[in-house]
PDB file of N, CA and C in Angstrom:
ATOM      1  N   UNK A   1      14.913 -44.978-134.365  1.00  0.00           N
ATOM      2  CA  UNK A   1      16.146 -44.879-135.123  1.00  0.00           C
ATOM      3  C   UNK A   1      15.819 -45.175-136.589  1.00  0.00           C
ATOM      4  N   UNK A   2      16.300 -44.447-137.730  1.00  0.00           N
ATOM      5  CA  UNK A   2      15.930 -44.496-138.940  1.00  0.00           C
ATOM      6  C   UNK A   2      17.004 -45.617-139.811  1.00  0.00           C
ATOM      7  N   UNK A   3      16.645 -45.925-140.743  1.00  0.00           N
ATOM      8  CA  UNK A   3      17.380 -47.320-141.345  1.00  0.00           C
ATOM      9  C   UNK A   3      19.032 -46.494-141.989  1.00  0.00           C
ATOM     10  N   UNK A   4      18.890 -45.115-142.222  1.00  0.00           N
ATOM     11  CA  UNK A   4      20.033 -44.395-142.344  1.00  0.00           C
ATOM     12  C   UNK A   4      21.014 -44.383-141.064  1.00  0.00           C
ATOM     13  N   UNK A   5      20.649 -44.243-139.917  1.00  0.00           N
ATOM     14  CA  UNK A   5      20.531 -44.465-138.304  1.00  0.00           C
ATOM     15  C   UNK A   5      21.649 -45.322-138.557  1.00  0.00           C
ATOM     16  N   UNK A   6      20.958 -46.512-138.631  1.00  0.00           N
ATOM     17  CA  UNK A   6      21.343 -48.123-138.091  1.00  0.00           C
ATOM     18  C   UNK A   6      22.444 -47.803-139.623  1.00  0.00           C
ATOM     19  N   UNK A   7      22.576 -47.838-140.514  1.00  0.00           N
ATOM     20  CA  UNK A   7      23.647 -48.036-141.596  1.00  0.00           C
ATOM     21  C   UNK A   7      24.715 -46.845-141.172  1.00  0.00           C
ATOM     22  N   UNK A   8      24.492 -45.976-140.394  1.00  0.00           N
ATOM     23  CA  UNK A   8      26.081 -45.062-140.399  1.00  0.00           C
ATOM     24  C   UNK A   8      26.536 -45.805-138.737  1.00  0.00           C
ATOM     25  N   UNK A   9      26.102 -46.152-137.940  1.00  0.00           N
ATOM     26  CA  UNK A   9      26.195 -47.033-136.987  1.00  0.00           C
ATOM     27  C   UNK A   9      27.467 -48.350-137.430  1.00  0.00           C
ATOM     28  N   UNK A  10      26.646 -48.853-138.519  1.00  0.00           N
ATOM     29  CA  UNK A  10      27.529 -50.298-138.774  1.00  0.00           C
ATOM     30  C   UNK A  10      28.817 -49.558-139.193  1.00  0.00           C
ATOM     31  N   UNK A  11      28.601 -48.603-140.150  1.00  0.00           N
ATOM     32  CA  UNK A  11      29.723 -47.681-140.848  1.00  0.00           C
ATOM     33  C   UNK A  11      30.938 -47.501-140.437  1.00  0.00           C
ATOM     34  N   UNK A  12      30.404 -47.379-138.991  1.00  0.00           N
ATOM     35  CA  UNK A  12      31.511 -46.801-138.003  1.00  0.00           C
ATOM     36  C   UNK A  12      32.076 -47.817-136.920  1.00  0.00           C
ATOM     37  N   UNK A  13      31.891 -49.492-137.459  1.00  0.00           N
ATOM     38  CA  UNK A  13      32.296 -50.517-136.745  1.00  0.00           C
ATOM     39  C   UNK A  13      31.255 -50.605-135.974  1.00  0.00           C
ATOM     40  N   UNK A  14      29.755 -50.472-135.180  1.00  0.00           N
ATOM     41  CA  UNK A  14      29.046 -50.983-134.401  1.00  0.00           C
ATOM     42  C   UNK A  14      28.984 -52.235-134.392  1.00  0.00           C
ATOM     43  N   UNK A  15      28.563 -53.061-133.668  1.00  0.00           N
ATOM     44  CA  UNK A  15      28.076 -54.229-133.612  1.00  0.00           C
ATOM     45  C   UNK A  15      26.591 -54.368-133.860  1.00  0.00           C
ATOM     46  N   UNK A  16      26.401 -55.675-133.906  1.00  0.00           N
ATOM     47  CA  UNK A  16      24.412 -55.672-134.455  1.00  0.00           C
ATOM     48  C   UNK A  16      24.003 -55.813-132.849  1.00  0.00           C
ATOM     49  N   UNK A  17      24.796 -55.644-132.082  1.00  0.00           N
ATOM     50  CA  UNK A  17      23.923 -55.595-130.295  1.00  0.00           C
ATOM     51  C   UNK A  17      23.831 -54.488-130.257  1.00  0.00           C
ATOM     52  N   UNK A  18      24.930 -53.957-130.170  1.00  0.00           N
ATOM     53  CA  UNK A  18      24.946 -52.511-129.511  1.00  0.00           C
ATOM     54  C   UNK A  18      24.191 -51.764-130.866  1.00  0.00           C
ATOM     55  N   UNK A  19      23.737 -51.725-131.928  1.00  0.00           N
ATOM     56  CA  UNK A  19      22.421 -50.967-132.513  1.00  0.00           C
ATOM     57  C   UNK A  19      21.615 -51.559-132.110  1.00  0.00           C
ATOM     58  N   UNK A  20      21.130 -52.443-131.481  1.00  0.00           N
ATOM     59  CA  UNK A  20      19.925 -53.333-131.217  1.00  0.00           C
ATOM     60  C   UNK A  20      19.436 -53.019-130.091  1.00  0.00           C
ATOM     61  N   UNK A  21      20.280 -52.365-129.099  1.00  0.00           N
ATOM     62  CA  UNK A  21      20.535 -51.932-127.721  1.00  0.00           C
ATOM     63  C   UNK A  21      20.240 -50.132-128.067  1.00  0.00           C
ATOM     64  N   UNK A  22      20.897 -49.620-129.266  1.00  0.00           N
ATOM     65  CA  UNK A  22      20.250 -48.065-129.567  1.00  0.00           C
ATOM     66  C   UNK A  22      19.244 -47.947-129.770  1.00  0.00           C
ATOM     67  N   UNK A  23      19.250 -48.942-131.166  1.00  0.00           N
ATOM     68  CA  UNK A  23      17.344 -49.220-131.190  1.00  0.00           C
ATOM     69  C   UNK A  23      16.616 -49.255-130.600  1.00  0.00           C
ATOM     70  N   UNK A  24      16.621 -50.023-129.066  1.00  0.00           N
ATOM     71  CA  UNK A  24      15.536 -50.813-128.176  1.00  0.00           C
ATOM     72  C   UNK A  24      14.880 -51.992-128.601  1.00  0.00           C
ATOM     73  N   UNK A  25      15.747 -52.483-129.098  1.00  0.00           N
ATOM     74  CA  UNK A  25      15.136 -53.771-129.770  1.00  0.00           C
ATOM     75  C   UNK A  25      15.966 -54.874-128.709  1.00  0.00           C
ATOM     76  N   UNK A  26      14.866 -55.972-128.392  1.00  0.00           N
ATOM     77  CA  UNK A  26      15.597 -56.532-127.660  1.00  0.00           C
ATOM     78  C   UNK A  26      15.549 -58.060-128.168  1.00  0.00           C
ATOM     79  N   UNK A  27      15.989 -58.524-127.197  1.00  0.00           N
ATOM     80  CA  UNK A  27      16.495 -60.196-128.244  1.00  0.00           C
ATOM     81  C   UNK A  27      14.964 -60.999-128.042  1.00  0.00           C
ATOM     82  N   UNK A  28      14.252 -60.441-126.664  1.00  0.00           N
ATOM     83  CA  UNK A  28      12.704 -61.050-126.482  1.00  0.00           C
ATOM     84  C   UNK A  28      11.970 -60.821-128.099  1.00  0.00           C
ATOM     85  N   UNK A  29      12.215 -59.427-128.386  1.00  0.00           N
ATOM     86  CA  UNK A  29      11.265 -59.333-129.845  1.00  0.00           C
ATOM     87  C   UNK A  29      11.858 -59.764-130.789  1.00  0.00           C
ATOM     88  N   UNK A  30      12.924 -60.161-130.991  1.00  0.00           N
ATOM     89  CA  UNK A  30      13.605 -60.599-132.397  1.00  0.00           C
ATOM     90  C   UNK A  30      12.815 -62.270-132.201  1.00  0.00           C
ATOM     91  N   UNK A  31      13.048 -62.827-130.688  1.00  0.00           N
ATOM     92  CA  UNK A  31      12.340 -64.028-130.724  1.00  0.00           C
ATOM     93  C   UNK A  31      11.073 -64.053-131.029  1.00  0.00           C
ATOM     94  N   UNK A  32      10.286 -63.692-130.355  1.00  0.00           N
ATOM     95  CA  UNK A  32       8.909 -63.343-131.272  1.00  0.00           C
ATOM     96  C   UNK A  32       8.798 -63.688-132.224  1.00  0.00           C
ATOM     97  N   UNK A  33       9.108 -62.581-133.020  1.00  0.00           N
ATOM     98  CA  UNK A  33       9.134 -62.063-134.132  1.00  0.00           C
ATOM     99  C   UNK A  33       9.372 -63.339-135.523  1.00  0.00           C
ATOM    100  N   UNK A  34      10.799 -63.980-134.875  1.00  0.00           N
ATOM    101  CA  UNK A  34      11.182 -65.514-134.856  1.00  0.00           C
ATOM    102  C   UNK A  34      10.742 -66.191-134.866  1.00  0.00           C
ATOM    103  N   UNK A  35       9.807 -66.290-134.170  1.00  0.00           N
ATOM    104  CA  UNK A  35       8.939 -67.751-133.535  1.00  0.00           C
ATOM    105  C   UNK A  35      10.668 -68.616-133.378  1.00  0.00           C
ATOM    106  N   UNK A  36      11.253 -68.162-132.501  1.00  0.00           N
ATOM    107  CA  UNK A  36      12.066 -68.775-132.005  1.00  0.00           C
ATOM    108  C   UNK A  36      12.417 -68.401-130.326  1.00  0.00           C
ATOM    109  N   UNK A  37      13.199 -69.447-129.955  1.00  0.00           N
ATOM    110  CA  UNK A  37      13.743 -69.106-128.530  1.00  0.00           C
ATOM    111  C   UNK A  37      14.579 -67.758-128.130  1.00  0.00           C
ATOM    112  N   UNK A  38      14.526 -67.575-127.260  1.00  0.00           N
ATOM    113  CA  UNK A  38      15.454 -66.759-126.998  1.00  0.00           C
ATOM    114  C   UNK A  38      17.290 -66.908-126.739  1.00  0.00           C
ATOM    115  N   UNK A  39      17.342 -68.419-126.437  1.00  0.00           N
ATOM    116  CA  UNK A  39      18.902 -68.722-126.436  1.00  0.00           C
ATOM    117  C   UNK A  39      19.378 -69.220-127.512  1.00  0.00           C
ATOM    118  N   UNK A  40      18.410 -69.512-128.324  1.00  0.00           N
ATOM    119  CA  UNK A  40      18.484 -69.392-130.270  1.00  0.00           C
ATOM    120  C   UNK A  40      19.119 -68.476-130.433  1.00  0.00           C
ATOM    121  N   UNK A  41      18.105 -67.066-130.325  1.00  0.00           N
ATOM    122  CA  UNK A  41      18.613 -66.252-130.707  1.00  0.00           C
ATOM    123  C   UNK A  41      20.081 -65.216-131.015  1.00  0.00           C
ATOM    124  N   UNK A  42      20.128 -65.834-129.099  1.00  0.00           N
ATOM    125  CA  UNK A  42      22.170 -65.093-128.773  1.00  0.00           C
ATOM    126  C   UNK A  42      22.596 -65.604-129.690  1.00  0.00           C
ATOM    127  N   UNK A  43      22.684 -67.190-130.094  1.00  0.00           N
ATOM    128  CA  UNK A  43      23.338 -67.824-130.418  1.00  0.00           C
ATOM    129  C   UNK A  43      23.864 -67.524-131.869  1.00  0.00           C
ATOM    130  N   UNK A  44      22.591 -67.088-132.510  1.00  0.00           N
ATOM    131  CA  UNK A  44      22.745 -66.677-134.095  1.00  0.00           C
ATOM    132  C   UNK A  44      23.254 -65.634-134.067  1.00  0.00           C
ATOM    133  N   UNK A  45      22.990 -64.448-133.343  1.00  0.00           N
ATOM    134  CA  UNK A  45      23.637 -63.201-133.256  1.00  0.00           C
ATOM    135  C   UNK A  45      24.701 -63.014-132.899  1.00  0.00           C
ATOM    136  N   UNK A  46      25.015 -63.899-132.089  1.00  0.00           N
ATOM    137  CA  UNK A  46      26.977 -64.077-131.789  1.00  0.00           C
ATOM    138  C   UNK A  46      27.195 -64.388-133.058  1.00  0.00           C
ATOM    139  N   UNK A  47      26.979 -64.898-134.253  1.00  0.00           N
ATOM    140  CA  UNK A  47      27.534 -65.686-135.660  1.00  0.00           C
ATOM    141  C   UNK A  47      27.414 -67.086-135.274  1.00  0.00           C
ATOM    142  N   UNK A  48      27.194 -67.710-134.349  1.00  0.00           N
ATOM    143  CA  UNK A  48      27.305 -69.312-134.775  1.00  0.00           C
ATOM    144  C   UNK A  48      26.031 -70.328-134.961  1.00  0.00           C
ATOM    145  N   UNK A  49      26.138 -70.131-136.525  1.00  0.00           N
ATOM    146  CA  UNK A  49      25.034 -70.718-137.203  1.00  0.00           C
ATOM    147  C   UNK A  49      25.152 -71.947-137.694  1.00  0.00           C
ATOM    148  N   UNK A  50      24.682 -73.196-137.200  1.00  0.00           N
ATOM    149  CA  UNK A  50      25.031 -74.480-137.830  1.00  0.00           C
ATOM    150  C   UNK A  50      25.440 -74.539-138.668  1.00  0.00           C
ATOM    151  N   UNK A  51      25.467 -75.663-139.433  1.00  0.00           N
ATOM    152  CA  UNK A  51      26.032 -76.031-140.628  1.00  0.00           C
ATOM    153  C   UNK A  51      24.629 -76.980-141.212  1.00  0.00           C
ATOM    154  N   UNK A  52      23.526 -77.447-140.701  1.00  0.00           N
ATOM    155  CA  UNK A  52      22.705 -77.826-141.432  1.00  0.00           C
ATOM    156  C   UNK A  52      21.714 -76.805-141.655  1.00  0.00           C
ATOM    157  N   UNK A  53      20.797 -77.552-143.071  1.00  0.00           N
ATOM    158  CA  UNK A  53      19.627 -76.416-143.545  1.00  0.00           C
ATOM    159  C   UNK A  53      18.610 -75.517-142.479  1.00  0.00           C
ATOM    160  N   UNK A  54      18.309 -76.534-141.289  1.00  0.00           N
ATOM    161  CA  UNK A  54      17.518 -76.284-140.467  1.00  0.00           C
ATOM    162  C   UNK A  54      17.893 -75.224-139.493  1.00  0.00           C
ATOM    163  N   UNK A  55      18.860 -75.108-139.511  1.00  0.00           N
ATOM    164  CA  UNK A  55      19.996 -73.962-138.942  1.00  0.00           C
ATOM    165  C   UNK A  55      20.476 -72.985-139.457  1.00  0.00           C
ATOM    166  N   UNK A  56      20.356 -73.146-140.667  1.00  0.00           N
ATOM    167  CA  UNK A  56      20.650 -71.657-141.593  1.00  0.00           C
ATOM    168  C   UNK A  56      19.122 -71.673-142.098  1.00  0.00           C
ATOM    169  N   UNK A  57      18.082 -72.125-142.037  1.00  0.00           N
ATOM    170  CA  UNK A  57      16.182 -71.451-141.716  1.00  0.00           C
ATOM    171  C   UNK A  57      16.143 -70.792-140.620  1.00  0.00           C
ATOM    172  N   UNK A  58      16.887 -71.528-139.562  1.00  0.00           N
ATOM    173  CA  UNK A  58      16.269 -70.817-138.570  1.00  0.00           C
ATOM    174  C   UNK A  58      17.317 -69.127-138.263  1.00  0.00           C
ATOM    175  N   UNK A  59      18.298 -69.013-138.891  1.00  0.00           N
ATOM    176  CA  UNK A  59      19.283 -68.392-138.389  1.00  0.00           C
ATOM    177  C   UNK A  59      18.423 -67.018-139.806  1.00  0.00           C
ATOM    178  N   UNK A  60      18.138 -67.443-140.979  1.00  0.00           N
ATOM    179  CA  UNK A  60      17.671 -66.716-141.807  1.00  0.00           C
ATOM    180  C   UNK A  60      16.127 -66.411-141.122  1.00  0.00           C
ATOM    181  N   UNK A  61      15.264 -66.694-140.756  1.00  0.00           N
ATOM    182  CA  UNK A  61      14.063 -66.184-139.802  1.00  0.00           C
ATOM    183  C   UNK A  61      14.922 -65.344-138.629  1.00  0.00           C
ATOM    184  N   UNK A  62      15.778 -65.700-137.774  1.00  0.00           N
ATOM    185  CA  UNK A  62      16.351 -64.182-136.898  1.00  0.00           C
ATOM    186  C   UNK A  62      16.505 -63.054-137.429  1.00  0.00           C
ATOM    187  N   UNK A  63      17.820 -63.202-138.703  1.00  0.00           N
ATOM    188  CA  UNK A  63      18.389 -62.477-139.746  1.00  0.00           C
ATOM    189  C   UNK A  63      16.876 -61.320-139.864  1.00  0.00           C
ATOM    190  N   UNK A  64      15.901 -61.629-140.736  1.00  0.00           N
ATOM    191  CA  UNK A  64      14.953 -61.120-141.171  1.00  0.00           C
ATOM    192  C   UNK A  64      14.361 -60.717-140.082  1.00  0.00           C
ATOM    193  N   UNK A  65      13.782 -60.943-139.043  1.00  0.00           N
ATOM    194  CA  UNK A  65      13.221 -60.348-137.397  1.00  0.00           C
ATOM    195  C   UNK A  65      14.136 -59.092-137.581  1.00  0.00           C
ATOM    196  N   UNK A  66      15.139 -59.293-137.296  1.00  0.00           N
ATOM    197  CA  UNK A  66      16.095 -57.894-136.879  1.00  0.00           C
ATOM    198  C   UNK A  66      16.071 -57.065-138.263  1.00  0.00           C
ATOM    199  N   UNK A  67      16.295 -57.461-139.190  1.00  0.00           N
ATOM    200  CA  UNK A  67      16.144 -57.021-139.999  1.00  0.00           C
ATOM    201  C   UNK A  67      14.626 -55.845-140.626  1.00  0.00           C
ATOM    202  N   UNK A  68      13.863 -56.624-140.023  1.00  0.00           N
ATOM    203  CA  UNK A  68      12.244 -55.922-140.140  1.00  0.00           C
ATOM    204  C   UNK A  68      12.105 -55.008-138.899  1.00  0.00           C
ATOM    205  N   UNK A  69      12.843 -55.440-137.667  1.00  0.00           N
ATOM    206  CA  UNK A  69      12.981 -54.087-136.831  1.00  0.00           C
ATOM    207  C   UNK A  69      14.096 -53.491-136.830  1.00  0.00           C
ATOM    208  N   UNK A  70      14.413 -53.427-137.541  1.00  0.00           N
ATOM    209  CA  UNK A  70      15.840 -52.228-137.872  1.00  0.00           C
ATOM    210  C   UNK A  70      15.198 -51.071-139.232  1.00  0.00           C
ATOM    211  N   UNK A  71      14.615 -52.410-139.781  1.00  0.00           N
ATOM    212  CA  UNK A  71      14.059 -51.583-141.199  1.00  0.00           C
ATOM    213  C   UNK A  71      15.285 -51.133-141.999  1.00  0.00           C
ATOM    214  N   UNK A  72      15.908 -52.332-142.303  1.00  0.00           N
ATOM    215  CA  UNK A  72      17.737 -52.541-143.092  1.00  0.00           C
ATOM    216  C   UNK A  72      16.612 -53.860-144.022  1.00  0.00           C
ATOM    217  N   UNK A  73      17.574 -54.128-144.563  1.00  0.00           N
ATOM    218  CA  UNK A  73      17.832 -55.576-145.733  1.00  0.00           C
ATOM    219  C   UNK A  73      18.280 -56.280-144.574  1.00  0.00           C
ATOM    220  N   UNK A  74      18.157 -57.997-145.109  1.00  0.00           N
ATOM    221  CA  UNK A  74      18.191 -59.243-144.232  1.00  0.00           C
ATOM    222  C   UNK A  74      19.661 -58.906-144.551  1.00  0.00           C
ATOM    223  N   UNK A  75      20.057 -58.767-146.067  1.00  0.00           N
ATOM    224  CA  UNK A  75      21.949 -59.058-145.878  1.00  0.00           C
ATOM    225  C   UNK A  75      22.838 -57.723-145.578  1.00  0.00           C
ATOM    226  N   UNK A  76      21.913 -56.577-145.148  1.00  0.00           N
ATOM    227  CA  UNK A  76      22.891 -55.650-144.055  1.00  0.00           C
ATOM    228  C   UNK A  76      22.856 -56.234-142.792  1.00  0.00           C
ATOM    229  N   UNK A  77      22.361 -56.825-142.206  1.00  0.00           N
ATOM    230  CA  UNK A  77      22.358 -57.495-140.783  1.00  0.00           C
ATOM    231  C   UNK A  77      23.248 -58.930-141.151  1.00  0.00           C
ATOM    232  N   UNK A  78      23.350 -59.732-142.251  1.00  0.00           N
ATOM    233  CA  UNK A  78      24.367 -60.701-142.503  1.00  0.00           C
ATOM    234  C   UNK A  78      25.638 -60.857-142.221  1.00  0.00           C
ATOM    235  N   UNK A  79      25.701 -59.205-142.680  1.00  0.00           N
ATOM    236  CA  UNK A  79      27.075 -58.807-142.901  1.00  0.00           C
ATOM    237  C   UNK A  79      27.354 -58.555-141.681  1.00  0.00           C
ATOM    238  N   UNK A  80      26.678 -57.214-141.296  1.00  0.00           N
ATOM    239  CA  UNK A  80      27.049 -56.568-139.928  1.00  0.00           C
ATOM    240  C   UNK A  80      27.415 -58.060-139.221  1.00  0.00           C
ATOM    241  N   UNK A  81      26.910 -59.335-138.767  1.00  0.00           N
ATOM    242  CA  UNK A  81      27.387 -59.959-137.877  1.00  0.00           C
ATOM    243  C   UNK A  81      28.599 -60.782-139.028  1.00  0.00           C
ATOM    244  N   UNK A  82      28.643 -61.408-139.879  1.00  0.00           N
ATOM    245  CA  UNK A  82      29.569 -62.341-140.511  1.00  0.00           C
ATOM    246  C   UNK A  82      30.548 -61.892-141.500  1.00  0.00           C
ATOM    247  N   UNK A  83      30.362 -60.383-141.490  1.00  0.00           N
ATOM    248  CA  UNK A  83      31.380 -59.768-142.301  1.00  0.00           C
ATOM    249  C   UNK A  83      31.231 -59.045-143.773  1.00  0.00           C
ATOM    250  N   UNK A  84      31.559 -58.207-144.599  1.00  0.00           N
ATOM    251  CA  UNK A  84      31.378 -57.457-145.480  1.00  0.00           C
ATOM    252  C   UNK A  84      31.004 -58.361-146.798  1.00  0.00           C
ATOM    253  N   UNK A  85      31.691 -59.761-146.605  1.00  0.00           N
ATOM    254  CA  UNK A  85      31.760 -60.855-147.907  1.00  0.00           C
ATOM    255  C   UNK A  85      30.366 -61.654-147.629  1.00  0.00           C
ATOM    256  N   UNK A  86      29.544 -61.629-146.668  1.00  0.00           N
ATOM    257  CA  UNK A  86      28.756 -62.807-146.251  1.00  0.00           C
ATOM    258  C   UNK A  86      27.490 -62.800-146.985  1.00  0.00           C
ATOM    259  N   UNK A  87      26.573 -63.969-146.993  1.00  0.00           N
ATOM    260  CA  UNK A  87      25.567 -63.601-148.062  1.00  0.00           C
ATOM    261  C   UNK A  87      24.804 -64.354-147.379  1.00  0.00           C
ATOM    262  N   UNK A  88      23.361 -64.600-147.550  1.00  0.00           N
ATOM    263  CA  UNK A  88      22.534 -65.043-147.148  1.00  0.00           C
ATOM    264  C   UNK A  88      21.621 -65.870-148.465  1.00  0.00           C
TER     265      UNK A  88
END
């Protein structure tokens, strides 16, 4: 899927699963990728990202995983999960 792909996708209301799920990207390689867990991972991708630093590092290392296999920007995947205003 091309990074044009994944941006008319969000365009059209997708979610960052269900492109992640077009992609074939699965939450095992975002962990990887992470050097994080895998129930980390749901967790950030549902949106609920702590409130301390160590939690928005680790939530910004997912961000960027998906981001490097989507082949998007870290803050098109920000958004896609936290909304059009969100920033990283």
């Amino acid at each position: 899927m091309t990074p044009d792909q994944v941006r008319r996708l969000f365009g059209a209301g997708a979610s960052l699963r269900a492109v992640m799920v077009d992609a074939g990207i699965s939450q095992a390689a975002v962990a990887e990728l992470a050097k994080s867990d895998q129930p980390r991972v749901a967790v950030v991708l549902a949106g609920k990202v702590g409130a301390t630093e160590p939690a928005h590092a680790t939530a910004r290392r997912i961000y960027q995983a998906v981001a490097d296999l989507l082949g998007i920007s870290v803050n098109e995947v920000v958004k896609a999960v936290h909304g059009e205003h969100a920033t990283i």
